[in-house]
PDB file of N, CA and C in Angstrom:
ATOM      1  N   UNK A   1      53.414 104.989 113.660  1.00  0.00           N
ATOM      2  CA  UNK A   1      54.373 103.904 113.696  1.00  0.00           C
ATOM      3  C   UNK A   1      55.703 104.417 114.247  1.00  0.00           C
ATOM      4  N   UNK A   2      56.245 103.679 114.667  1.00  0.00           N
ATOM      5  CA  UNK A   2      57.741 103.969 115.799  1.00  0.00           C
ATOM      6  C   UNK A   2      59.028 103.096 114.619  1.00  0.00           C
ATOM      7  N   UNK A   3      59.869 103.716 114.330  1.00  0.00           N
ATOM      8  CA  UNK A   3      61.078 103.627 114.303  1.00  0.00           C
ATOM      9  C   UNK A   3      61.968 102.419 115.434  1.00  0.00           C
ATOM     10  N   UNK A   4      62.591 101.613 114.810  1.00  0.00           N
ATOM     11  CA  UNK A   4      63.210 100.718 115.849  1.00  0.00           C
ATOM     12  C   UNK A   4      63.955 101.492 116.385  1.00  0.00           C
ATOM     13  N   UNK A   5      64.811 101.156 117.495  1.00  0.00           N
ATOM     14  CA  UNK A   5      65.321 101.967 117.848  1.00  0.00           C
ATOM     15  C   UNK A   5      67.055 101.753 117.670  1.00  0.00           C
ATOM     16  N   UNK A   6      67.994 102.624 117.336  1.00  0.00           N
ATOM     17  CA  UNK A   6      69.045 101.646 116.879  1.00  0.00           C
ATOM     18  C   UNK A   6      70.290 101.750 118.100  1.00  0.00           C
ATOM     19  N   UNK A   7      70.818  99.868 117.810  1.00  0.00           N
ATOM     20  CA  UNK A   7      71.362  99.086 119.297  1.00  0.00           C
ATOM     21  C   UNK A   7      72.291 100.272 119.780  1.00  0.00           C
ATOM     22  N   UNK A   8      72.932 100.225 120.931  1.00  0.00           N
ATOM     23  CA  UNK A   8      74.140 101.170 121.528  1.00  0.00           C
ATOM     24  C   UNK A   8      75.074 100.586 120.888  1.00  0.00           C
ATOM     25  N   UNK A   9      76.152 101.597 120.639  1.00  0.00           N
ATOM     26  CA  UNK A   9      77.145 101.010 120.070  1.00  0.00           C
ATOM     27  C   UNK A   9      78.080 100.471 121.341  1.00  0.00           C
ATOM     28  N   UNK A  10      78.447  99.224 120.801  1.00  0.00           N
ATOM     29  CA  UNK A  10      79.628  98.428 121.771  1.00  0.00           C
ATOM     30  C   UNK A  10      80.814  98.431 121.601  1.00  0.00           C
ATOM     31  N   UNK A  11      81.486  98.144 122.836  1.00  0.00           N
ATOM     32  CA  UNK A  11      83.216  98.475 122.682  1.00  0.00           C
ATOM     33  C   UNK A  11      83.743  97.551 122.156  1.00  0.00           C
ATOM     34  N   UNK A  12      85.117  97.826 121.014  1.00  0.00           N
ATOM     35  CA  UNK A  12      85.605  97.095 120.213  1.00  0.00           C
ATOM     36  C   UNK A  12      86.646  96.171 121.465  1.00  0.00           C
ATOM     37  N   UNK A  13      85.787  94.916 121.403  1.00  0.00           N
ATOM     38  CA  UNK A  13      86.945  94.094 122.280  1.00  0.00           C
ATOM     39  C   UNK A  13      88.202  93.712 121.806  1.00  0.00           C
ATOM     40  N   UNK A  14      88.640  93.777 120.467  1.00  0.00           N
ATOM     41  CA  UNK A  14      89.628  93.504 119.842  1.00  0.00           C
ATOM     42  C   UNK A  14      91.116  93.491 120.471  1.00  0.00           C
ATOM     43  N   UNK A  15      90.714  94.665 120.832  1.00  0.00           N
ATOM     44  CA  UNK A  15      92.181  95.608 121.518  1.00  0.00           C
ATOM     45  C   UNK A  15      92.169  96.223 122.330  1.00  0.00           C
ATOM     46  N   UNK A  16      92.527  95.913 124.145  1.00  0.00           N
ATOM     47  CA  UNK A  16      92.424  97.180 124.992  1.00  0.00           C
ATOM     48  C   UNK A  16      93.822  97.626 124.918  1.00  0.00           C
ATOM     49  N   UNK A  17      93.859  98.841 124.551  1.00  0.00           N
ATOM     50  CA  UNK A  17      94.876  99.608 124.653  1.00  0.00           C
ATOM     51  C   UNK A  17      96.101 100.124 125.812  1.00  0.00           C
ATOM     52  N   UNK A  18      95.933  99.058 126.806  1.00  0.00           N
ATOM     53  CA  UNK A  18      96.674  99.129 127.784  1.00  0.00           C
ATOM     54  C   UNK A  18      98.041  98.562 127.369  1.00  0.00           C
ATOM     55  N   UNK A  19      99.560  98.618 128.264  1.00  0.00           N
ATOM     56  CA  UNK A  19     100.199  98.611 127.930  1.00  0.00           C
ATOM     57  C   UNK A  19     100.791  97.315 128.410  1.00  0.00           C
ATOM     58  N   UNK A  20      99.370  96.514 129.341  1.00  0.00           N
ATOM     59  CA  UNK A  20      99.756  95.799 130.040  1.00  0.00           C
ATOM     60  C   UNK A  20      99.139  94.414 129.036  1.00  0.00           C
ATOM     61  N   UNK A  21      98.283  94.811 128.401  1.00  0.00           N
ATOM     62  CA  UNK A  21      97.629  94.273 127.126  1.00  0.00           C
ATOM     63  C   UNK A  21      98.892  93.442 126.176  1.00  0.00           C
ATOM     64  N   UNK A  22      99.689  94.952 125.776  1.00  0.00           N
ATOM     65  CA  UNK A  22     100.765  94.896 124.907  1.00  0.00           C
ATOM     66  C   UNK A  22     101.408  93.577 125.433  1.00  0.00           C
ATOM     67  N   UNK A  23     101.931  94.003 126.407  1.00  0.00           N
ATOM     68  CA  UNK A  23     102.939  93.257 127.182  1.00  0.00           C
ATOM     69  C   UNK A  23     102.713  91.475 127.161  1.00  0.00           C
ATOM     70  N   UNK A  24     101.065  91.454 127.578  1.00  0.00           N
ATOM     71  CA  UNK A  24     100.716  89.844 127.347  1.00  0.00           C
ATOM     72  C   UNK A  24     100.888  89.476 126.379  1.00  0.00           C
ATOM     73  N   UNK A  25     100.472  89.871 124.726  1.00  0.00           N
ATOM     74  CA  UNK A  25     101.036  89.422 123.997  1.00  0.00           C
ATOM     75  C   UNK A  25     101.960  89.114 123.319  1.00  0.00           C
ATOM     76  N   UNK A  26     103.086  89.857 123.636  1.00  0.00           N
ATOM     77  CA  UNK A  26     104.244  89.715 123.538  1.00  0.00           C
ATOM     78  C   UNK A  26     104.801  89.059 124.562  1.00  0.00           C
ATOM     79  N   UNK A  27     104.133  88.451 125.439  1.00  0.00           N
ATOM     80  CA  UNK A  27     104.758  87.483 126.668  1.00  0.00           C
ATOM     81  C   UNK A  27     104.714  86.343 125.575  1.00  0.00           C
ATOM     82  N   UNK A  28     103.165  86.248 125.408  1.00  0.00           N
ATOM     83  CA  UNK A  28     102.644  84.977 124.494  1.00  0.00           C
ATOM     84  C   UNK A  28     103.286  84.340 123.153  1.00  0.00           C
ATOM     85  N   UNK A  29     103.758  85.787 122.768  1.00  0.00           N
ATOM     86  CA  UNK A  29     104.443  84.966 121.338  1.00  0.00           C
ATOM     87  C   UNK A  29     105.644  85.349 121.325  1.00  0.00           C
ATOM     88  N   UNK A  30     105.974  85.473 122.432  1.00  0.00           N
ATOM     89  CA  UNK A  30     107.737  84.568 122.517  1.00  0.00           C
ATOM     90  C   UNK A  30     108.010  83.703 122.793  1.00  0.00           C
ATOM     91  N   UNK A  31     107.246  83.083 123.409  1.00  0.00           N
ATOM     92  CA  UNK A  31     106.527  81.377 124.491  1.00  0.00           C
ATOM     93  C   UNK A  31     106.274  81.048 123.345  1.00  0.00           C
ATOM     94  N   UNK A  32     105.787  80.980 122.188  1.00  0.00           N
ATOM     95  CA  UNK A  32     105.479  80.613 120.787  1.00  0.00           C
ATOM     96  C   UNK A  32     106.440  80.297 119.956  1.00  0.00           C
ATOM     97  N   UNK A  33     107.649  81.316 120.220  1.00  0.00           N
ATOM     98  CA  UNK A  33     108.978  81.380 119.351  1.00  0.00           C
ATOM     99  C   UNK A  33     110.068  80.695 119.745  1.00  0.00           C
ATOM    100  N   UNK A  34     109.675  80.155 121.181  1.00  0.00           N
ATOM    101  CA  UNK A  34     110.949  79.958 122.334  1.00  0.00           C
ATOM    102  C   UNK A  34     110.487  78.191 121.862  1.00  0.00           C
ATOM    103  N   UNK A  35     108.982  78.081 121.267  1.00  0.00           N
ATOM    104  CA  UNK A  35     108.936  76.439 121.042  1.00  0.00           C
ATOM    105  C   UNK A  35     109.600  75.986 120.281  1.00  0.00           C
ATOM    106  N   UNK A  36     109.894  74.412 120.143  1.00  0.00           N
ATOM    107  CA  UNK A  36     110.872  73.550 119.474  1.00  0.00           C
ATOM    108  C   UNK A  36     110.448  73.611 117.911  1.00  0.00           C
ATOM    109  N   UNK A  37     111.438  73.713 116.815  1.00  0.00           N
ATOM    110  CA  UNK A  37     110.842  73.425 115.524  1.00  0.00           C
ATOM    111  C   UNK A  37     109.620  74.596 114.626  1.00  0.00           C
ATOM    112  N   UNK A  38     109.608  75.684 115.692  1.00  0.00           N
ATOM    113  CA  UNK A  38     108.908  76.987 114.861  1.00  0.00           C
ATOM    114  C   UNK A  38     109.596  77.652 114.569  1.00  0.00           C
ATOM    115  N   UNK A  39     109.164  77.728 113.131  1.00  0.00           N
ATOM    116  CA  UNK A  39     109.916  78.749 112.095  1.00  0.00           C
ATOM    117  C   UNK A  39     109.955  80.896 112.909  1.00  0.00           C
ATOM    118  N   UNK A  40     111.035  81.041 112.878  1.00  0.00           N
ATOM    119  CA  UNK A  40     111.082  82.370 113.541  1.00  0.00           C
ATOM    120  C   UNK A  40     111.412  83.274 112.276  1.00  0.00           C
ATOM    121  N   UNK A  41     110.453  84.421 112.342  1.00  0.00           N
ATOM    122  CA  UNK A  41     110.529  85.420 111.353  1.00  0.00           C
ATOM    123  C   UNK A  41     111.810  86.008 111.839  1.00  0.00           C
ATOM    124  N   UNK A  42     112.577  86.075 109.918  1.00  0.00           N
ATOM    125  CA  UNK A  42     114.015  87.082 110.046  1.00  0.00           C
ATOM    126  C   UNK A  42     114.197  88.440 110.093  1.00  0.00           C
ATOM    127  N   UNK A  43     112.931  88.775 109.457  1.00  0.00           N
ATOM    128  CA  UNK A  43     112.749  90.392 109.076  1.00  0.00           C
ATOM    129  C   UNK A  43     111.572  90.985 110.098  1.00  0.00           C
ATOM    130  N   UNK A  44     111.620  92.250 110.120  1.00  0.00           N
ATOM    131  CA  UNK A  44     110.387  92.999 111.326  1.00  0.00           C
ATOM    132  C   UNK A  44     109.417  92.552 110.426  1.00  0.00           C
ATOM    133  N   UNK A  45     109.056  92.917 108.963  1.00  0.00           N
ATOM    134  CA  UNK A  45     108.146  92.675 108.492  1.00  0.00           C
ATOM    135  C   UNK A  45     107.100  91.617 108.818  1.00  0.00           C
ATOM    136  N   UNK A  46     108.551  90.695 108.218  1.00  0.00           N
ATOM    137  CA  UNK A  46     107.535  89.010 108.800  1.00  0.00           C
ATOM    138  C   UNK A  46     107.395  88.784 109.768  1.00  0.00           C
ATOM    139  N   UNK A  47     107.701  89.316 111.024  1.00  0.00           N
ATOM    140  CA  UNK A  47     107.592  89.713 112.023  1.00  0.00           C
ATOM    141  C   UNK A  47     106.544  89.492 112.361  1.00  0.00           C
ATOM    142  N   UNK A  48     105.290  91.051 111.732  1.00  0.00           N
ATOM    143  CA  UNK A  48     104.388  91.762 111.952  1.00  0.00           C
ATOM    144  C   UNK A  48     103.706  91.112 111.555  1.00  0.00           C
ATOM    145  N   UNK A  49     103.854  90.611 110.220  1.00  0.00           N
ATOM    146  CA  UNK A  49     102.938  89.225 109.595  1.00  0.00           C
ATOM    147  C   UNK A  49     102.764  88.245 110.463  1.00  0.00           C
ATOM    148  N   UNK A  50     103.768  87.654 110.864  1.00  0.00           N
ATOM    149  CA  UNK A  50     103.513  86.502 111.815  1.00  0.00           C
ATOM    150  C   UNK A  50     102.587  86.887 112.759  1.00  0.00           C
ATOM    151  N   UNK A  51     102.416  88.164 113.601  1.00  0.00           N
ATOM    152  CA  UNK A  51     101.969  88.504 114.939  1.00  0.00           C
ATOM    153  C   UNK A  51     100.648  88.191 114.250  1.00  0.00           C
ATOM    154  N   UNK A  52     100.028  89.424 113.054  1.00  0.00           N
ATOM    155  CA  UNK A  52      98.870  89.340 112.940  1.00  0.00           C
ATOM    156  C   UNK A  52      98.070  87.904 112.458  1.00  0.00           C
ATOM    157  N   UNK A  53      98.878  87.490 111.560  1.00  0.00           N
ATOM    158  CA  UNK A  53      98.572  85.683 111.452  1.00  0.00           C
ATOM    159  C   UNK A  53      97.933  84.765 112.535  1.00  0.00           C
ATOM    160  N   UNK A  54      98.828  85.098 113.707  1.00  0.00           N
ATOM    161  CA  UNK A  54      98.952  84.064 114.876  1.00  0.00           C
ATOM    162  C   UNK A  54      97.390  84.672 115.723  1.00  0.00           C
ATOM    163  N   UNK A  55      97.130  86.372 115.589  1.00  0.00           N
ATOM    164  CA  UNK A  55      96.314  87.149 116.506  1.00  0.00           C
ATOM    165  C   UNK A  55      94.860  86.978 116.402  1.00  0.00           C
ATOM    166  N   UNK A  56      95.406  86.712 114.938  1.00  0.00           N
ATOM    167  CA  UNK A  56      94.532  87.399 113.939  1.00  0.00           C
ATOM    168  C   UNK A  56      93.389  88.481 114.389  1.00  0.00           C
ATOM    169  N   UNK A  57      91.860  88.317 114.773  1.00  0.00           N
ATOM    170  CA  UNK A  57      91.353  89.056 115.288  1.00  0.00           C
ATOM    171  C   UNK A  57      91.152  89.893 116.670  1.00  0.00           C
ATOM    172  N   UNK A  58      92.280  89.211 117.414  1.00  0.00           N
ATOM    173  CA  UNK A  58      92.591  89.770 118.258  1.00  0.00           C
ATOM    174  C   UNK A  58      93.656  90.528 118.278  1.00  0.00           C
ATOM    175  N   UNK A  59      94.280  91.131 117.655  1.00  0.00           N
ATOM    176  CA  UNK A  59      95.140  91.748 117.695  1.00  0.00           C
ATOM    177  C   UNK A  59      94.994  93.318 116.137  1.00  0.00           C
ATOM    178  N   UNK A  60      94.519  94.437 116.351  1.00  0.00           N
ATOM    179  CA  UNK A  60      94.735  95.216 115.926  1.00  0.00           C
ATOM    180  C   UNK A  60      95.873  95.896 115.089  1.00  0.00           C
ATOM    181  N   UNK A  61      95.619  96.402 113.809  1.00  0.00           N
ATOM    182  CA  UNK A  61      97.097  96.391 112.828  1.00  0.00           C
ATOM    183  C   UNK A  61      97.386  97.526 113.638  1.00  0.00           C
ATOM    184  N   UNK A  62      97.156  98.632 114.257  1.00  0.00           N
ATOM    185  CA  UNK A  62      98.302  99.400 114.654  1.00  0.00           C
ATOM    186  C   UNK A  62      98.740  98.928 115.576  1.00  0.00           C
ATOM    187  N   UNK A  63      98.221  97.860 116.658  1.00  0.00           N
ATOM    188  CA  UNK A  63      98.928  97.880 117.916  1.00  0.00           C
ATOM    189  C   UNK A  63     100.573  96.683 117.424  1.00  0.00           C
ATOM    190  N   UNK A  64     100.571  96.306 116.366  1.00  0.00           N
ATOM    191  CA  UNK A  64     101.681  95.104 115.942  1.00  0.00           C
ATOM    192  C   UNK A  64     103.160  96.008 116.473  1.00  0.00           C
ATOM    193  N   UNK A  65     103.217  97.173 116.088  1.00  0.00           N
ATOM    194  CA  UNK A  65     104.678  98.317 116.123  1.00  0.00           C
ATOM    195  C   UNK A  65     104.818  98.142 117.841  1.00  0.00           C
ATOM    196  N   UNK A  66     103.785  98.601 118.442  1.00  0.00           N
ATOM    197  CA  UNK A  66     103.842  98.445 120.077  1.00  0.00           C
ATOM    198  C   UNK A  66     104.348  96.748 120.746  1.00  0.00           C
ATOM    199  N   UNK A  67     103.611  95.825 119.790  1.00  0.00           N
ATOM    200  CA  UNK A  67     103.785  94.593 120.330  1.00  0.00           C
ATOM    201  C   UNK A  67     105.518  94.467 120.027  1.00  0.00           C
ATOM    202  N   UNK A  68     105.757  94.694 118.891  1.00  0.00           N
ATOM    203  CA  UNK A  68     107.165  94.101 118.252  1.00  0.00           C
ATOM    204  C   UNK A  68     107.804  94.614 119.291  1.00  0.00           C
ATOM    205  N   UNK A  69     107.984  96.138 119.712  1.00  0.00           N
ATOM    206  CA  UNK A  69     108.705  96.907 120.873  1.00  0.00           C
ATOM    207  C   UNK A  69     108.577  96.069 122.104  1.00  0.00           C
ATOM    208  N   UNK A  70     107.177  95.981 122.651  1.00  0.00           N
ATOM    209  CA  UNK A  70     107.730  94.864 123.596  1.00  0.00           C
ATOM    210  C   UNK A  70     108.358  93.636 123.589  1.00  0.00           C
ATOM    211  N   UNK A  71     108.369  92.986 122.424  1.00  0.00           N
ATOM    212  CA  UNK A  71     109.172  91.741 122.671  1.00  0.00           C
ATOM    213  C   UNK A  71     110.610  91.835 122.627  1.00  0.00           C
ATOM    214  N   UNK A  72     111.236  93.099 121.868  1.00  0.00           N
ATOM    215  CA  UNK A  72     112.423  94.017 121.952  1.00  0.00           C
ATOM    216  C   UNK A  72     112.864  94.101 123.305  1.00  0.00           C
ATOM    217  N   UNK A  73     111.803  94.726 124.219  1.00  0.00           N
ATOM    218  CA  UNK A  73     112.565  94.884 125.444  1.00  0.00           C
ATOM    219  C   UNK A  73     112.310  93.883 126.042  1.00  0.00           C
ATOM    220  N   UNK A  74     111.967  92.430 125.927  1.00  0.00           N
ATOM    221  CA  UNK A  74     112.326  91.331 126.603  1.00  0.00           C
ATOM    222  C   UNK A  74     113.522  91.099 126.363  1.00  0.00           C
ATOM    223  N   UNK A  75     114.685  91.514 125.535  1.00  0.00           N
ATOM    224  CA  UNK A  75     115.738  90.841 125.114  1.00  0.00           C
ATOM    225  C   UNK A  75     115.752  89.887 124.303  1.00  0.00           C
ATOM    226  N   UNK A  76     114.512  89.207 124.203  1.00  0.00           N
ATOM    227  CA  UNK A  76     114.287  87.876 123.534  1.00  0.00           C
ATOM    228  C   UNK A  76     115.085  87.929 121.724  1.00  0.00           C
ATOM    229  N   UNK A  77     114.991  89.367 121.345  1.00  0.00           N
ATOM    230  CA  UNK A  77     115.335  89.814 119.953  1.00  0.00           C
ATOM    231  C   UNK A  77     115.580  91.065 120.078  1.00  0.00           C
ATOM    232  N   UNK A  78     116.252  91.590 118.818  1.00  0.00           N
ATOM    233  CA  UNK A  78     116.842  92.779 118.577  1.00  0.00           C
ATOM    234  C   UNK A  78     116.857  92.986 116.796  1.00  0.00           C
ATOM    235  N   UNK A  79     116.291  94.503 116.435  1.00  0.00           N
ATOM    236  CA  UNK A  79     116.276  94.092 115.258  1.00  0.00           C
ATOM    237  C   UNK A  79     116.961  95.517 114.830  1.00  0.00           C
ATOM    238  N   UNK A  80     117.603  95.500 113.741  1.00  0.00           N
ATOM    239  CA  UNK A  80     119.203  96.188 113.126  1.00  0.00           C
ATOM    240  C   UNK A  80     118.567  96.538 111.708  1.00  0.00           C
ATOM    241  N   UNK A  81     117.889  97.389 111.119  1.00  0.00           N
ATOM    242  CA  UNK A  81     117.980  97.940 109.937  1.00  0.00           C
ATOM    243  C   UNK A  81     117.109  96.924 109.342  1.00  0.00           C
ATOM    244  N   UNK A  82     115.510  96.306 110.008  1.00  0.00           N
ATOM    245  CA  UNK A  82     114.764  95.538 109.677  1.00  0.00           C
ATOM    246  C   UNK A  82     114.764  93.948 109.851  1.00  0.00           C
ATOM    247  N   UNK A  83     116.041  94.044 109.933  1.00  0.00           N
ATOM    248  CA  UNK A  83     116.923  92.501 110.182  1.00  0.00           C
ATOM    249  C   UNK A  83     116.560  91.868 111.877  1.00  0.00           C
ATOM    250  N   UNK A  84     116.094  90.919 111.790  1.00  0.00           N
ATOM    251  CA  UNK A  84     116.513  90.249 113.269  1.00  0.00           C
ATOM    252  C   UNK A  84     117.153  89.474 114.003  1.00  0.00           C
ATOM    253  N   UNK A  85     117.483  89.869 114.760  1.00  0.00           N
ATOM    254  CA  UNK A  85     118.735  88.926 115.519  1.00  0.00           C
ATOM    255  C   UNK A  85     117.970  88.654 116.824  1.00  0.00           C
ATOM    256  N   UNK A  86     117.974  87.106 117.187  1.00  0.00           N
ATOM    257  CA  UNK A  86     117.528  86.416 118.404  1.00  0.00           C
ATOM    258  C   UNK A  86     118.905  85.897 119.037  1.00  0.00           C
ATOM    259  N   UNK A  87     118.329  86.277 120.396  1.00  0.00           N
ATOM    260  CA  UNK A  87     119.501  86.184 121.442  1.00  0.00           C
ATOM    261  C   UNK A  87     119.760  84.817 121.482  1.00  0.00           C
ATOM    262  N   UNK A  88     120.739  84.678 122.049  1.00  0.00           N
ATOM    263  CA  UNK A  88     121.274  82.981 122.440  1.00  0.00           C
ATOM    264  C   UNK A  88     120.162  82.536 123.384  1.00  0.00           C
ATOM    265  N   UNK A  89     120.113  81.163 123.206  1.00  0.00           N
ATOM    266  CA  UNK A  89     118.645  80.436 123.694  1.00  0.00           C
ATOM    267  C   UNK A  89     119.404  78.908 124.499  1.00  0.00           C
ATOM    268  N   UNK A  90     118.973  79.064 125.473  1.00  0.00           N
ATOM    269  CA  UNK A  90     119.489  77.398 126.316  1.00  0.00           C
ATOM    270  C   UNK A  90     118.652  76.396 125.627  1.00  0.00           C
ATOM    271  N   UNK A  91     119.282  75.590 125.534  1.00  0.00           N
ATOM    272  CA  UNK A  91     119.182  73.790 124.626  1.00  0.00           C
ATOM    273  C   UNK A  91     119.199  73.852 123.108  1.00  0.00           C
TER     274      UNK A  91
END
């Protein structure tokens, strides 16, 4: 008798680790934040909460520190000793 044989393991689509990856999602959920009447997290924390909330399985708990950084260097926000401050916004 033969042994099944066991499947190949497959790549975790979750998260490609590119930086260009990063970057889309943090395109995406500032386009999220920039909408009318959504509550915007004050703290990095809730921040990170929010990201993974919104990602949920798409988005990997270590990559949240990389995402937050990119939305940092959009200017879109700036955050001071956990605290966040969002830039001035037209309308």
């Amino acid at each position: 008798m033969s042994e099944p044989q066991a499947k190949p393991a497959r790549p975790n689509p979750s998260f490609n680790r590119t930086r260009r990856r990063v970057s889309e999602i943090a395109e995406i959920f500032v386009a999220k934040l920039r909408e009318p009447k959504v509550t915007r997290p004050r703290t990095e924390k809730t921040l990170a909460s929010a990201l993974k909330a919104h990602f949920r399985d798409a988005l990997e708990e270590e990559a949240i520190p990389h995402v937050i950084k990119a939305i940092q260097a959009t200017g879109f926000l700036s955050i001071t000793a956990g605290k966040i401050t969002y830039a001035p916004t037209d309308g």
